[in-house]
Protein backbone atom coordinates (compact mmCIF):
# COMPACT_ATOMS: atom_id res chain seq x y z
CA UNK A 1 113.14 -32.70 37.48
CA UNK A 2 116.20 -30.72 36.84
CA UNK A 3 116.35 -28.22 39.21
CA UNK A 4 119.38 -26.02 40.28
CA UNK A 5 121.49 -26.19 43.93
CA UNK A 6 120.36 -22.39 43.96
CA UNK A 7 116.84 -23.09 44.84
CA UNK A 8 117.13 -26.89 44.26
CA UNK A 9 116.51 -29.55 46.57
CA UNK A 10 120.38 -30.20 47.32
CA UNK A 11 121.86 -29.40 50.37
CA UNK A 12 125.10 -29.77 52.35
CA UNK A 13 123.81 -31.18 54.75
CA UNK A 14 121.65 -34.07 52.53
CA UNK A 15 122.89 -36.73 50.52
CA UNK A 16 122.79 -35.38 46.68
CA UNK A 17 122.66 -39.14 45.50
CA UNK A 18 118.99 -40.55 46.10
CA UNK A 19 117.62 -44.21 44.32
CA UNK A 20 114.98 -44.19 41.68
CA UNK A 21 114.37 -47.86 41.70
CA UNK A 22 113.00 -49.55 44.60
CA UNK A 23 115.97 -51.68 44.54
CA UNK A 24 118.41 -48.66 44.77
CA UNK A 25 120.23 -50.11 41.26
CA UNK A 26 119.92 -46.47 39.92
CA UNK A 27 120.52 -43.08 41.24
CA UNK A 28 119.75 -39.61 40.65
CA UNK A 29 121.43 -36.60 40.67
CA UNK A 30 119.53 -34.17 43.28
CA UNK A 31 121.29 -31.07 41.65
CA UNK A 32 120.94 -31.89 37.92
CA UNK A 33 118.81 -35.05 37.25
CA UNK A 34 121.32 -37.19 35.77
CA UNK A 35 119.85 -40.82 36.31
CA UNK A 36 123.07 -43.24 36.68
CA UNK A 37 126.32 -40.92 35.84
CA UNK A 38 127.83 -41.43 38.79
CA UNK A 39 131.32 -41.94 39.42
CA UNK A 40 132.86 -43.83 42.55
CA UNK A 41 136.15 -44.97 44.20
CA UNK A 42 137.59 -45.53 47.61
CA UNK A 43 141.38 -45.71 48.70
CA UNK A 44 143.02 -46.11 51.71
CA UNK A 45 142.75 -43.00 53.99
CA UNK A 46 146.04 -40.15 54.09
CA UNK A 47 144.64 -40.26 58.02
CA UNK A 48 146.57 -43.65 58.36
CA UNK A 49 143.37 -45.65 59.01
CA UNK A 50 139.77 -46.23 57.77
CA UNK A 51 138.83 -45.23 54.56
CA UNK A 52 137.81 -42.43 52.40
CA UNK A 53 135.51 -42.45 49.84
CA UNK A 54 133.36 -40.20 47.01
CA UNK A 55 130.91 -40.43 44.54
CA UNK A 56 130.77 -37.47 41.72
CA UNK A 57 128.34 -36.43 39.03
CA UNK A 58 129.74 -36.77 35.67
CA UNK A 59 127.54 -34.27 34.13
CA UNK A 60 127.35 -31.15 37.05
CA UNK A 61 130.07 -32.05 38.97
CA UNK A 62 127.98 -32.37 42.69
CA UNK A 63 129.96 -34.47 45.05
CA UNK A 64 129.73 -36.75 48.16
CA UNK A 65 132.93 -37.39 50.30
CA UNK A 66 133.96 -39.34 53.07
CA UNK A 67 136.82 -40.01 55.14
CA UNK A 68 137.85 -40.70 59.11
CA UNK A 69 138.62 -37.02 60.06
CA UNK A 70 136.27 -34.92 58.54
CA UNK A 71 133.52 -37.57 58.05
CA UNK A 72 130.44 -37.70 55.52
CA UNK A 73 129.83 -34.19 53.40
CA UNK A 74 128.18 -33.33 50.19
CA UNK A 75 129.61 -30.49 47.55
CA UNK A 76 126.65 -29.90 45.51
CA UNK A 77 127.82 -27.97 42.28
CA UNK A 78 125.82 -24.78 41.04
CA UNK A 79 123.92 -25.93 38.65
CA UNK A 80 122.38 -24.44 35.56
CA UNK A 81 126.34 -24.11 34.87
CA UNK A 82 126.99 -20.18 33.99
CA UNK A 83 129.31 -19.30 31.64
CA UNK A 84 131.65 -16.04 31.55
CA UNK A 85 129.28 -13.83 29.82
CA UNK A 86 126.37 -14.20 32.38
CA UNK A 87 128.74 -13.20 34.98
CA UNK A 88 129.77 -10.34 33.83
C-alpha cells in the first residue's frame, strides 16, 4: 500500500515506522510504503541529559523524533510529493 499522509494512515500522534516481519527486522513506511529505507542516529541531548533520537524515510522524508523536553513525535511528510506546477 502506498497511500498518502492526506488521507493515509499516518498520524502525529502514531508511530509512522511499523514491522513487516514478525521479528520486527524490517519496517515500513506508513506514509509511502518504503520497506527498509530508514535512516537512524542518536546523540547526546542539547537539554544536557538523556538522549535524543530520530528515524527518517529516505524516500518521503516522514520522521520520528525524540528527545527529554519535548518527548516522542512523528512528522509525517505529504506524500504523493507535489511539484510547483500542481500548486499553482
Amino acid at each position: 500500500m502506498t497511500g498518502g499522509h492526506s488521507g493515509s494512515s499516518a498520524h502525529d500522534d502514531e508511530p509512522i515506522f511499523i514491522p513487516v516481519e514478525p521479528d520486527g527486522a524490517s519496517q515500513r513506511c506508513r506514509v509511502c510504503g518504503a520497506v527498509d529505507e530508514v535512516t537512524r542516529d542518536e546523540m547526546p541531548s542539547m537539554a544536557g541529559y538523556g538522549t535524543d533520537t530520530y528515524a527518517q524515510c529516505t524516500r518521503c522524508g516522514s520522521v520520528e523524533l525524540s528527545d527529554p523536553i519535548f518527548g516522542w513525535r512523528a512528522k509525517p511528510a505529504t506524500w504523493p510529493p507535489t511539484t510547483d506546477h500542481e500548486q499553482s
